[in-house]
C-alpha atoms as a PDB file:
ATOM      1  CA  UNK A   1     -91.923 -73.952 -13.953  1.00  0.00           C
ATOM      2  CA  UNK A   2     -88.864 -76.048 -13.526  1.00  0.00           C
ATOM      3  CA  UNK A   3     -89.001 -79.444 -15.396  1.00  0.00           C
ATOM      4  CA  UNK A   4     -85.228 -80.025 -15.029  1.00  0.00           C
ATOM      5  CA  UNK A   5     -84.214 -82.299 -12.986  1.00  0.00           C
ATOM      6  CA  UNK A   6     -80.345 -82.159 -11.297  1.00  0.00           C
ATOM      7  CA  UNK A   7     -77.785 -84.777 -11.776  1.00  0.00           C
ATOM      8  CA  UNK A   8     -78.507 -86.058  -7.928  1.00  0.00           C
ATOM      9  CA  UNK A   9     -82.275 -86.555  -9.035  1.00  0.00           C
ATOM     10  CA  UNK A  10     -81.674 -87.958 -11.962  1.00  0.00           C
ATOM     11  CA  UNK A  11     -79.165 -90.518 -10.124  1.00  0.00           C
ATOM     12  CA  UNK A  12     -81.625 -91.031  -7.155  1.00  0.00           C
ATOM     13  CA  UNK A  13     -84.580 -91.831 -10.096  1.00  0.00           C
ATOM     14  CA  UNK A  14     -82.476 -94.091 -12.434  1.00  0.00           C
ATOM     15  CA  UNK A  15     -81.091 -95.736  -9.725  1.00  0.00           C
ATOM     16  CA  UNK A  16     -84.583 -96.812  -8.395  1.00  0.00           C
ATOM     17  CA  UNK A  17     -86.397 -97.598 -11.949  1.00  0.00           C
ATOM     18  CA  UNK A  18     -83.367 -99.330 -13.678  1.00  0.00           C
ATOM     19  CA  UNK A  19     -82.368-102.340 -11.363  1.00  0.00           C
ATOM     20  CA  UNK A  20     -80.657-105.351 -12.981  1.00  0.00           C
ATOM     21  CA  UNK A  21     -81.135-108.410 -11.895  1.00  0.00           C
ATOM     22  CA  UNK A  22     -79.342-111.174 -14.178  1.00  0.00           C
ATOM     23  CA  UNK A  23     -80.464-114.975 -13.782  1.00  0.00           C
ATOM     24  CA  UNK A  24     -77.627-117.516 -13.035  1.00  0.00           C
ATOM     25  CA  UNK A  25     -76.227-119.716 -14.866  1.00  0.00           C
ATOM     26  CA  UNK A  26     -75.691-122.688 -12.869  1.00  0.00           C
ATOM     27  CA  UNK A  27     -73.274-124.769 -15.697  1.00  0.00           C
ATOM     28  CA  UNK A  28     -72.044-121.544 -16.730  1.00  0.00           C
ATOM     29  CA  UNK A  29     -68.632-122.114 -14.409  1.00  0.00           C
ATOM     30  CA  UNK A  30     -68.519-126.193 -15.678  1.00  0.00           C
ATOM     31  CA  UNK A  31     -68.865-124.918 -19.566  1.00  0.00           C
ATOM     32  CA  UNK A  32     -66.105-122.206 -19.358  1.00  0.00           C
ATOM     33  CA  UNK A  33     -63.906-125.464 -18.019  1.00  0.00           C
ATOM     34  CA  UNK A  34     -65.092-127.415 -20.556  1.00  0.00           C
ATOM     35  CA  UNK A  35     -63.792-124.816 -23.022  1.00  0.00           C
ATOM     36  CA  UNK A  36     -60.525-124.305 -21.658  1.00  0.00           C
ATOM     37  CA  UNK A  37     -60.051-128.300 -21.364  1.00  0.00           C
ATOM     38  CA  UNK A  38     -61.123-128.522 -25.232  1.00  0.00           C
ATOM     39  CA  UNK A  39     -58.544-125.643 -26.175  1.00  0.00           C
ATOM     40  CA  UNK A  40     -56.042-127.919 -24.165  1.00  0.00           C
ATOM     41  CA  UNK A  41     -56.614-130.698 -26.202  1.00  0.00           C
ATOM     42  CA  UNK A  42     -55.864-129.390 -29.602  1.00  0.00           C
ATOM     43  CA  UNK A  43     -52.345-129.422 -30.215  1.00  0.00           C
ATOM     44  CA  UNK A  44     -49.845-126.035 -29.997  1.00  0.00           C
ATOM     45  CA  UNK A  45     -47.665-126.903 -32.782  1.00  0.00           C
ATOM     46  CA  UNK A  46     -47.406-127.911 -36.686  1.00  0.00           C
ATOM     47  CA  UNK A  47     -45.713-131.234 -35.403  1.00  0.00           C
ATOM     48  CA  UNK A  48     -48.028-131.963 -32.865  1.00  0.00           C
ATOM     49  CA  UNK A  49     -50.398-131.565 -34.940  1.00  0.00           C
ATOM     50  CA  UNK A  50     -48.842-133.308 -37.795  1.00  0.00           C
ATOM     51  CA  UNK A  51     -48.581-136.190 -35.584  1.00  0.00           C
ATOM     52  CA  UNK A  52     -52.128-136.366 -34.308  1.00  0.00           C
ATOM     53  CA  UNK A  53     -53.227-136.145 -37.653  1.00  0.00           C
ATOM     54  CA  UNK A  54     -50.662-138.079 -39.927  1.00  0.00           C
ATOM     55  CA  UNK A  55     -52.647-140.590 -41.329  1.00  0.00           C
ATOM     56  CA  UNK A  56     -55.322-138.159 -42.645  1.00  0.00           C
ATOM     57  CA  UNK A  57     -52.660-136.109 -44.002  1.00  0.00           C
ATOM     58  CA  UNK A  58     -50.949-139.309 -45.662  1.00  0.00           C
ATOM     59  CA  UNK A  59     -53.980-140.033 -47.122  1.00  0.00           C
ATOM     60  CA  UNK A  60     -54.421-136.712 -49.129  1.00  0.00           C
ATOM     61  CA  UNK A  61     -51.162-136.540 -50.010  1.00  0.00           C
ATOM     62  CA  UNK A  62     -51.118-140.085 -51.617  1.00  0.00           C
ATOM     63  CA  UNK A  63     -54.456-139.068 -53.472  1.00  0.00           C
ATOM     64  CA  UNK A  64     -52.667-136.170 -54.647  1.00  0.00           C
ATOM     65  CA  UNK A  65     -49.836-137.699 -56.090  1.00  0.00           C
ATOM     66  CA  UNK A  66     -52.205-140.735 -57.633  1.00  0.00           C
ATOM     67  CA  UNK A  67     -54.118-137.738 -59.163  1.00  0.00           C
ATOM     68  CA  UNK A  68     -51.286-135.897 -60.403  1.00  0.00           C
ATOM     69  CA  UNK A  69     -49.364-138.554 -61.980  1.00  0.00           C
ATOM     70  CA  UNK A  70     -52.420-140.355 -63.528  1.00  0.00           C
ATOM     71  CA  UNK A  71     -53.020-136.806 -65.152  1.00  0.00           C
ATOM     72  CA  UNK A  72     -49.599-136.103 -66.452  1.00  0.00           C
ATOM     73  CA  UNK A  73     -49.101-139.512 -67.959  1.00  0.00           C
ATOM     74  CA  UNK A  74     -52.147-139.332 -69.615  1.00  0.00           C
ATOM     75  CA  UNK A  75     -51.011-135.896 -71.149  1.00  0.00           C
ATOM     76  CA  UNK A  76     -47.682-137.531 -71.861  1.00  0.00           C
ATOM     77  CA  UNK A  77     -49.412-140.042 -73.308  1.00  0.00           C
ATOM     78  CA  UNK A  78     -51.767-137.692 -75.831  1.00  0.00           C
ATOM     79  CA  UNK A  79     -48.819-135.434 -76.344  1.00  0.00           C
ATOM     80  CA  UNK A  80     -46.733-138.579 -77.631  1.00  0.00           C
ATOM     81  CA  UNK A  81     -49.293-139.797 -79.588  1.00  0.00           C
ATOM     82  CA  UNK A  82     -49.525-136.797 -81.566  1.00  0.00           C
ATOM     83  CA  UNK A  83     -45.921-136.171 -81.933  1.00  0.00           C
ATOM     84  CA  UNK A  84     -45.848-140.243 -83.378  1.00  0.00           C
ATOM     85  CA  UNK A  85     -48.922-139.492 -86.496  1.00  0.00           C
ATOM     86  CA  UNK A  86     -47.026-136.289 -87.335  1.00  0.00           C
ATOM     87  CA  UNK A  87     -43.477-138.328 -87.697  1.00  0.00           C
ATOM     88  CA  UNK A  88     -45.249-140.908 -89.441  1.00  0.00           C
ATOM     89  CA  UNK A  89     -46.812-138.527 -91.710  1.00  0.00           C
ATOM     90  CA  UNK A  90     -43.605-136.585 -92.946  1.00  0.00           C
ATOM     91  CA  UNK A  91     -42.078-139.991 -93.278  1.00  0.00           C
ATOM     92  CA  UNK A  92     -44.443-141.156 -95.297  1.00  0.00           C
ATOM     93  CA  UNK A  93     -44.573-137.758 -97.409  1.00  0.00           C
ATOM     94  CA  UNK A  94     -40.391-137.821 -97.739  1.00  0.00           C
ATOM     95  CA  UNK A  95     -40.303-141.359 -99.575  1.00  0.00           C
ATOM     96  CA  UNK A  96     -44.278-141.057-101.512  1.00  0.00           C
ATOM     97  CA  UNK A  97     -43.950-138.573-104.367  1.00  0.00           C
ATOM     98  CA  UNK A  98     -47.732-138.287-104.014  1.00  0.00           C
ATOM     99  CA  UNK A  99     -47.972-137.844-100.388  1.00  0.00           C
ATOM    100  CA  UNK A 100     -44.789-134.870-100.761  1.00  0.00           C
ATOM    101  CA  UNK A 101     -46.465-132.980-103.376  1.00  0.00           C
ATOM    102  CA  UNK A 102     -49.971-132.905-101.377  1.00  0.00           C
ATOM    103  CA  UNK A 103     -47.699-131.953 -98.866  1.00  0.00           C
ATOM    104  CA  UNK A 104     -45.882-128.643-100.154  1.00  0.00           C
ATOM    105  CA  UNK A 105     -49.826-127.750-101.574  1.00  0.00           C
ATOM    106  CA  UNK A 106     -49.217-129.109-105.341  1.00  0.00           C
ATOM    107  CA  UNK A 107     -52.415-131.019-106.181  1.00  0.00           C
END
């Protein structure tokens, strides 16, 4: 007994049990336009888009340089203050006997 079937068969019997049968989309051909039209918008370029977007960009950068110079003027700021006590202190140890032989380690 034969079971086999031949590659015409098997055509002839996928053929009539596999049919397809896809729905429309009726706004399918209006939202591939309304893609390309979006895409269209956006600009091409760094400078167009620079220029569609320059006061967003102004913004950040201002912030940027606010946060950066507020930050390195307070370090400025520590660092001097720091520098300042330890002048202060070898002054004081250079003309206070007391104060220059705590100073070397002499108790």
């Amino acid at each position: 007994m034969n079971n086999h079937l031949n590659d015409e068969q098997l055509r002839q019997l996928v053929r009539q049990s596999w049919t397809a049968s896809p729905r429309a989309d009726a706004g399918f051909r209006a939202a591939v336009w309304a893609r390309i039209e979006a895409g269209r918008r956006l600009p091409a370029t760094w400078s167009a888009w620079l220029k569609a977007n320059l006061a967003g960009v102004a913004v950040y950068a201002a912030a940027s340089i606010v946060v950066a110079g507020t930050g390195g003027g307070l370090l400025a700021t520590n660092q001097a203050k720091r520098e300042r006590d330890q002048l202060i202190q070898r002054y004081v140890a250079s003309i206070d006997p007391h104060q220059r032989a705590n100073a070397q380690g002499n108790p």
